[in-house]
PDB file of N, CA and C in Angstrom:
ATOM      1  N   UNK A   1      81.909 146.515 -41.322  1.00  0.00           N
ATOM      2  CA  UNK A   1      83.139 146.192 -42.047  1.00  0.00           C
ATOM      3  C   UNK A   1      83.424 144.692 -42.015  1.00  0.00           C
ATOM      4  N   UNK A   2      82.798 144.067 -40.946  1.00  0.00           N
ATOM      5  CA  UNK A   2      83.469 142.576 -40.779  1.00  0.00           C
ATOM      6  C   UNK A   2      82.853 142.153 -41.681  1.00  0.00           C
ATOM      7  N   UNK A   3      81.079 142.286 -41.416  1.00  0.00           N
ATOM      8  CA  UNK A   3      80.402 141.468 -42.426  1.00  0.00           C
ATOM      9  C   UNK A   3      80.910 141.282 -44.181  1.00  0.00           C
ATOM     10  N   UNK A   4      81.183 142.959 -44.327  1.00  0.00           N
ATOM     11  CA  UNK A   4      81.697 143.202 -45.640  1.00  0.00           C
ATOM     12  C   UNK A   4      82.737 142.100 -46.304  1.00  0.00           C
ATOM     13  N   UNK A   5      84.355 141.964 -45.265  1.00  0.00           N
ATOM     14  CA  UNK A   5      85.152 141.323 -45.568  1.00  0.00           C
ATOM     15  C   UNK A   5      84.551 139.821 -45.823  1.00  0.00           C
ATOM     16  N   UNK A   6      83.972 139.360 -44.682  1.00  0.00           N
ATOM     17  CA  UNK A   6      83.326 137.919 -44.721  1.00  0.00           C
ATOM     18  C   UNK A   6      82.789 137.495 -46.243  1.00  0.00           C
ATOM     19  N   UNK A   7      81.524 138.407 -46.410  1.00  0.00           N
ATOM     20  CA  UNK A   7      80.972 138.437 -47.472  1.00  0.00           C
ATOM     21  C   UNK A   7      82.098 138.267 -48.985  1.00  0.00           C
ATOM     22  N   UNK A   8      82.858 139.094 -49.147  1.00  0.00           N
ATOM     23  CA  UNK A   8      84.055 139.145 -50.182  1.00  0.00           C
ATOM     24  C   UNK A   8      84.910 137.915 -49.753  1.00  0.00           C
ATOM     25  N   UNK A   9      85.448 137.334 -48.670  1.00  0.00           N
ATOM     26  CA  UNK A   9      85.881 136.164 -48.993  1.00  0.00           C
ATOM     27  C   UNK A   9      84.369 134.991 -49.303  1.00  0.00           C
ATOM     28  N   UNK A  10      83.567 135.141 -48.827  1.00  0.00           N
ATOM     29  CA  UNK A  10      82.659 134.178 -49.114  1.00  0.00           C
ATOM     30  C   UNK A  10      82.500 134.169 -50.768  1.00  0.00           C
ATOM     31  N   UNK A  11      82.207 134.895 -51.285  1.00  0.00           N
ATOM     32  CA  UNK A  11      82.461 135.015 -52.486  1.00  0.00           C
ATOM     33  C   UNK A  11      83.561 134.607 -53.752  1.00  0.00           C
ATOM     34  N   UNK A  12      84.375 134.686 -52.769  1.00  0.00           N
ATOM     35  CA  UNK A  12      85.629 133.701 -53.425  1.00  0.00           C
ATOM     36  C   UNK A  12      85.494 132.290 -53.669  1.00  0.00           C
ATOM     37  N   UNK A  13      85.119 131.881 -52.640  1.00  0.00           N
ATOM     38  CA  UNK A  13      85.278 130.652 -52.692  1.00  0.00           C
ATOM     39  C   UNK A  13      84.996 129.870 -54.030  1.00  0.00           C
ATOM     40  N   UNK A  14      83.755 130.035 -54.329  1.00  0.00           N
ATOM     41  CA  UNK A  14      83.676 129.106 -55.855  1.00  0.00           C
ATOM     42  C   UNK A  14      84.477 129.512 -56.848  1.00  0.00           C
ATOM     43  N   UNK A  15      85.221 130.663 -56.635  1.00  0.00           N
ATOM     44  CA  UNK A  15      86.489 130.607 -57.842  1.00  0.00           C
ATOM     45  C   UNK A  15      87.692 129.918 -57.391  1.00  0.00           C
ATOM     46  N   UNK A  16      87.877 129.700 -56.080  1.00  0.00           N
ATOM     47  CA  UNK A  16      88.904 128.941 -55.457  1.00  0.00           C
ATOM     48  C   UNK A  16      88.541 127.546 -56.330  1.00  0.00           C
ATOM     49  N   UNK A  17      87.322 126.912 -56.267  1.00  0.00           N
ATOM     50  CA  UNK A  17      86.915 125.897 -56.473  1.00  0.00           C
ATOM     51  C   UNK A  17      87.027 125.787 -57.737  1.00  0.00           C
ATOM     52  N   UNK A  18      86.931 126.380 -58.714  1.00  0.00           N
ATOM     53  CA  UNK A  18      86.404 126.274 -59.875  1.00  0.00           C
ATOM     54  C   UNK A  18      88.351 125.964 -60.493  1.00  0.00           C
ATOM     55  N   UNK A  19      89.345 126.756 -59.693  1.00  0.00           N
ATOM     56  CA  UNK A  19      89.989 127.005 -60.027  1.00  0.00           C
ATOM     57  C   UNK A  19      91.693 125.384 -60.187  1.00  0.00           C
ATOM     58  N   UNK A  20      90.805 125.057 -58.605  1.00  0.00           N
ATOM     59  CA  UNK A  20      90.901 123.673 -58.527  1.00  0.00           C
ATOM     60  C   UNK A  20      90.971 122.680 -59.241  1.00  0.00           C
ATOM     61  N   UNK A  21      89.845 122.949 -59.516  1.00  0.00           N
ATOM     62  CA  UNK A  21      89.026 121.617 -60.353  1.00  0.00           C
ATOM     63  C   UNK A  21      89.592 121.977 -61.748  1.00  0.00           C
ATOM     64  N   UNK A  22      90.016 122.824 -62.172  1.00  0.00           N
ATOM     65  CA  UNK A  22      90.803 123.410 -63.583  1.00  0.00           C
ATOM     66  C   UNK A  22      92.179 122.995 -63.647  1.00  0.00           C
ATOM     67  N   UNK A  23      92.719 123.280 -62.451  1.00  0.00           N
ATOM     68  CA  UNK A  23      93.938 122.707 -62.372  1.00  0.00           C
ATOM     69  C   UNK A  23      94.095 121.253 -62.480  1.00  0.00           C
ATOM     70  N   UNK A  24      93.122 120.114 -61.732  1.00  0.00           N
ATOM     71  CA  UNK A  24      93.222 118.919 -61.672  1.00  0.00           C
ATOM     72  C   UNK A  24      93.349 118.055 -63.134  1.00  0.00           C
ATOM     73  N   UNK A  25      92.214 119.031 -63.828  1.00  0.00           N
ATOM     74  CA  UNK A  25      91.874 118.563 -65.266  1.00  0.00           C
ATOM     75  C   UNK A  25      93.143 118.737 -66.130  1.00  0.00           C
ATOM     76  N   UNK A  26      93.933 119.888 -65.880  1.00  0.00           N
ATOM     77  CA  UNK A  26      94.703 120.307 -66.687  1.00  0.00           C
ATOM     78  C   UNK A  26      96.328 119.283 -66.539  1.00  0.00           C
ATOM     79  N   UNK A  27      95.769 118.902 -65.216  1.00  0.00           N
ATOM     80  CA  UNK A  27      97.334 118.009 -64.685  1.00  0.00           C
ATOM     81  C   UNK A  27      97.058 116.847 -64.767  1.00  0.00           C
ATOM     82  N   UNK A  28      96.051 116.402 -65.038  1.00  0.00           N
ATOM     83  CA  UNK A  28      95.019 114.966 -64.874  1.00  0.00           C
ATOM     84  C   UNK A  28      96.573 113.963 -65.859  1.00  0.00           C
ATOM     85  N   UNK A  29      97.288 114.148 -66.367  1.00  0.00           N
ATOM     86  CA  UNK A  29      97.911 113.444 -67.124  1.00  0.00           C
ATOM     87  C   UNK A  29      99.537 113.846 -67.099  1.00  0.00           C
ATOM     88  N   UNK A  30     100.113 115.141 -66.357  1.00  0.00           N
ATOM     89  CA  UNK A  30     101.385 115.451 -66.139  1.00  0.00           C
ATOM     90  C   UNK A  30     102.180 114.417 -65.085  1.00  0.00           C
ATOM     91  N   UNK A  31     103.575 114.230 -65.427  1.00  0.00           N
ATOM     92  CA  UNK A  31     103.817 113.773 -64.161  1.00  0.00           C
ATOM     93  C   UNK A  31     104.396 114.695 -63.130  1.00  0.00           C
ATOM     94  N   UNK A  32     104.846 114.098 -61.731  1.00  0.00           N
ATOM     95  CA  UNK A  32     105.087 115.165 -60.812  1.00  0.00           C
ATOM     96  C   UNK A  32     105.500 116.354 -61.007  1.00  0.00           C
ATOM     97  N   UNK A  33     107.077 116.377 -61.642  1.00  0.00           N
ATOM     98  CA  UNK A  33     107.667 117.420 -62.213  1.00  0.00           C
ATOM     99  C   UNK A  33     107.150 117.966 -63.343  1.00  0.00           C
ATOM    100  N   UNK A  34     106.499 117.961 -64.013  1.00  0.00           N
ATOM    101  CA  UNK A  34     105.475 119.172 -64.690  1.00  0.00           C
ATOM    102  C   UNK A  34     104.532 119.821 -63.543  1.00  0.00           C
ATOM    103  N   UNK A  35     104.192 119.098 -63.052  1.00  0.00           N
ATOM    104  CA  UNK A  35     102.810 119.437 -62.138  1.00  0.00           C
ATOM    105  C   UNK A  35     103.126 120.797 -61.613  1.00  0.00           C
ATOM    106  N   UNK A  36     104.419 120.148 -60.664  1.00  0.00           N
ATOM    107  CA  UNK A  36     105.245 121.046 -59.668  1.00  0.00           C
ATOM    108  C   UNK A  36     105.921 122.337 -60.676  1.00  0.00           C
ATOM    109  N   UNK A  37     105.873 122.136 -61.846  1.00  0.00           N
ATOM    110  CA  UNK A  37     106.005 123.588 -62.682  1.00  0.00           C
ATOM    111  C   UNK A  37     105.254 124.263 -62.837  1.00  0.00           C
ATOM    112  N   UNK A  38     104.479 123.438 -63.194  1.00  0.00           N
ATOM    113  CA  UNK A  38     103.154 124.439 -63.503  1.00  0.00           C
ATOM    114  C   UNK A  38     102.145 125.922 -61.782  1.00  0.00           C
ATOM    115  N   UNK A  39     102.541 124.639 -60.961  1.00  0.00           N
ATOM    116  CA  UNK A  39     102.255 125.951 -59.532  1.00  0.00           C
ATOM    117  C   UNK A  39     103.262 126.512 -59.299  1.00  0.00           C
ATOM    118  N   UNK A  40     104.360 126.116 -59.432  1.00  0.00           N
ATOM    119  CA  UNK A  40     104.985 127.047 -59.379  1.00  0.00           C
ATOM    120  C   UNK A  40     105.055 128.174 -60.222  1.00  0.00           C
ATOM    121  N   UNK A  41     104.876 127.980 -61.003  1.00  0.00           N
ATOM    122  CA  UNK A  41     104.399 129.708 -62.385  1.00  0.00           C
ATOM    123  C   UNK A  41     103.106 130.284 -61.919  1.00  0.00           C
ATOM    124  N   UNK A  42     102.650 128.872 -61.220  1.00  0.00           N
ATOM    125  CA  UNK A  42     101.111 130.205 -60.980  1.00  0.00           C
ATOM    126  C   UNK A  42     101.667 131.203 -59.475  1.00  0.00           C
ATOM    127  N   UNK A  43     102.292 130.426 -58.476  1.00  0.00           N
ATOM    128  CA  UNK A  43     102.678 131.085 -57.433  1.00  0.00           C
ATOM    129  C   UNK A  43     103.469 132.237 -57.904  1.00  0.00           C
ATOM    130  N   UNK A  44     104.620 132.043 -58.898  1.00  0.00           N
ATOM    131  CA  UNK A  44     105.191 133.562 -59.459  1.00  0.00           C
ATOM    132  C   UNK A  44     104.443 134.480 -59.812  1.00  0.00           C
ATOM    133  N   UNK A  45     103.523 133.925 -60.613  1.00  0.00           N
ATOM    134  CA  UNK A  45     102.337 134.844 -60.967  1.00  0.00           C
ATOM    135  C   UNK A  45     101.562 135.659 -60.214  1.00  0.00           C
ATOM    136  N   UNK A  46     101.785 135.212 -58.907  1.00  0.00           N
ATOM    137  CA  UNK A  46     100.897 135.675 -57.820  1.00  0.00           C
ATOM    138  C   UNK A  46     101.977 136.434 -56.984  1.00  0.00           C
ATOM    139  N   UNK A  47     102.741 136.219 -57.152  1.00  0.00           N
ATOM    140  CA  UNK A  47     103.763 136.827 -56.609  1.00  0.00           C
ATOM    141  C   UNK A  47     104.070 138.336 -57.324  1.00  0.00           C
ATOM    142  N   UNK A  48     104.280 138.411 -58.047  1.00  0.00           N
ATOM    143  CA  UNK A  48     104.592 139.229 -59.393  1.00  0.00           C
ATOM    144  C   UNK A  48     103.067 140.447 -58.728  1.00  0.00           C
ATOM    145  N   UNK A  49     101.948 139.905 -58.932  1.00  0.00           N
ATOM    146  CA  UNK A  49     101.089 140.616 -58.931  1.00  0.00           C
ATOM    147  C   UNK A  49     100.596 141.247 -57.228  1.00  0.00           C
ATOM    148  N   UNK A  50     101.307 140.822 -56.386  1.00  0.00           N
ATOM    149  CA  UNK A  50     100.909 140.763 -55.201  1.00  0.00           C
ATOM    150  C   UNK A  50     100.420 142.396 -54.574  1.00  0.00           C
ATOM    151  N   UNK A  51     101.756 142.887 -55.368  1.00  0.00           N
ATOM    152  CA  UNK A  51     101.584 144.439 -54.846  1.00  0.00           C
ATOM    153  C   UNK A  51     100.777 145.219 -55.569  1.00  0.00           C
ATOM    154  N   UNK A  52     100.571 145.061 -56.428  1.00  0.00           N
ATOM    155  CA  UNK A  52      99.130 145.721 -57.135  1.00  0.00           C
ATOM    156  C   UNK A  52      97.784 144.868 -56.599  1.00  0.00           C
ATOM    157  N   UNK A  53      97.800 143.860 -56.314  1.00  0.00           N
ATOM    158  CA  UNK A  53      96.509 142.987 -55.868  1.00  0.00           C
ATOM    159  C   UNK A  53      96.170 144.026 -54.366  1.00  0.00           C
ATOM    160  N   UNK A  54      97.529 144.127 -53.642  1.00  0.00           N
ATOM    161  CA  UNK A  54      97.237 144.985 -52.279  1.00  0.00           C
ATOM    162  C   UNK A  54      96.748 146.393 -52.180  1.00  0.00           C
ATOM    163  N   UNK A  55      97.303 147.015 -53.606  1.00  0.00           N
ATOM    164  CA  UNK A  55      97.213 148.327 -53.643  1.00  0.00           C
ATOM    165  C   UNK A  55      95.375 148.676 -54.459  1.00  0.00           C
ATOM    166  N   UNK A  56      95.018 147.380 -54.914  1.00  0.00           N
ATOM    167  CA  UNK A  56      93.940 147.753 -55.758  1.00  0.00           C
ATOM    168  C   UNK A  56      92.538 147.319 -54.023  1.00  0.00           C
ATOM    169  N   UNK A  57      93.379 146.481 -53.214  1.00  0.00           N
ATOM    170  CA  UNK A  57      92.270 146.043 -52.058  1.00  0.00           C
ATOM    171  C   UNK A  57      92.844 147.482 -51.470  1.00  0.00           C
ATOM    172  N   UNK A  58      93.540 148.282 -50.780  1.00  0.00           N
ATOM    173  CA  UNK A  58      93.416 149.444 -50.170  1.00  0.00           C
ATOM    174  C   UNK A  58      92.607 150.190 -50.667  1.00  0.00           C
ATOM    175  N   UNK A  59      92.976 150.854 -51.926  1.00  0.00           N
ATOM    176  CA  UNK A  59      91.825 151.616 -52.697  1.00  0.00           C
ATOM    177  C   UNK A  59      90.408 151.190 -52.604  1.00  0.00           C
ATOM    178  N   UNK A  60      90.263 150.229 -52.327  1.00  0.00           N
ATOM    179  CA  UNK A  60      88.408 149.823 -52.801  1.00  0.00           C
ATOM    180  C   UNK A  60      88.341 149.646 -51.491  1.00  0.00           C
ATOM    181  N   UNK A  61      88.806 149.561 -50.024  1.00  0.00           N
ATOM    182  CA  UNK A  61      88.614 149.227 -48.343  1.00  0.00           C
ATOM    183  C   UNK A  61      88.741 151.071 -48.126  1.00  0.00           C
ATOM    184  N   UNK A  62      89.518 151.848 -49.402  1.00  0.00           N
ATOM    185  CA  UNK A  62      89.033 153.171 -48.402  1.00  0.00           C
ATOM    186  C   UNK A  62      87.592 153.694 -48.758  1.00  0.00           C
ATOM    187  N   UNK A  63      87.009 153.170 -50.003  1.00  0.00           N
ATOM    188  CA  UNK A  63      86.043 153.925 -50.304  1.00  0.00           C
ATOM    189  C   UNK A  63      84.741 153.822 -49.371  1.00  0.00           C
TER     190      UNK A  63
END
């Protein structure tokens, strides 16, 4: 099971990255206060989705 989890965050990572580097490009020219809007909608976004994100990792950790 550990390896499993390891493996699935290891796997993340280059979308972490990718996701980054998307953001930078996309802000490359906002000033602060846009910037700071823009994560903040993504954090709602993530927020919003949190409990289905948990409920879809239970389902796939019982199988």
């Amino acid at each position: 099971k550990q390896k499993e989890k390891k493996l699935i965050l290891e796997s993340m990572v280059p979308l972490y990255y990718i996701r980054a580097a998307s953001f930078v490009k996309e802000a490359e020219y906002f000033d602060d206060e846009i910037a700071d809007a823009v994560m903040e909608g993504n954090a709602g976004v993530f927020e919003r989705m949190k409990g289905y994100l948990i409920k879809r990792w239970d389902y796939y950790k019982k199988k």
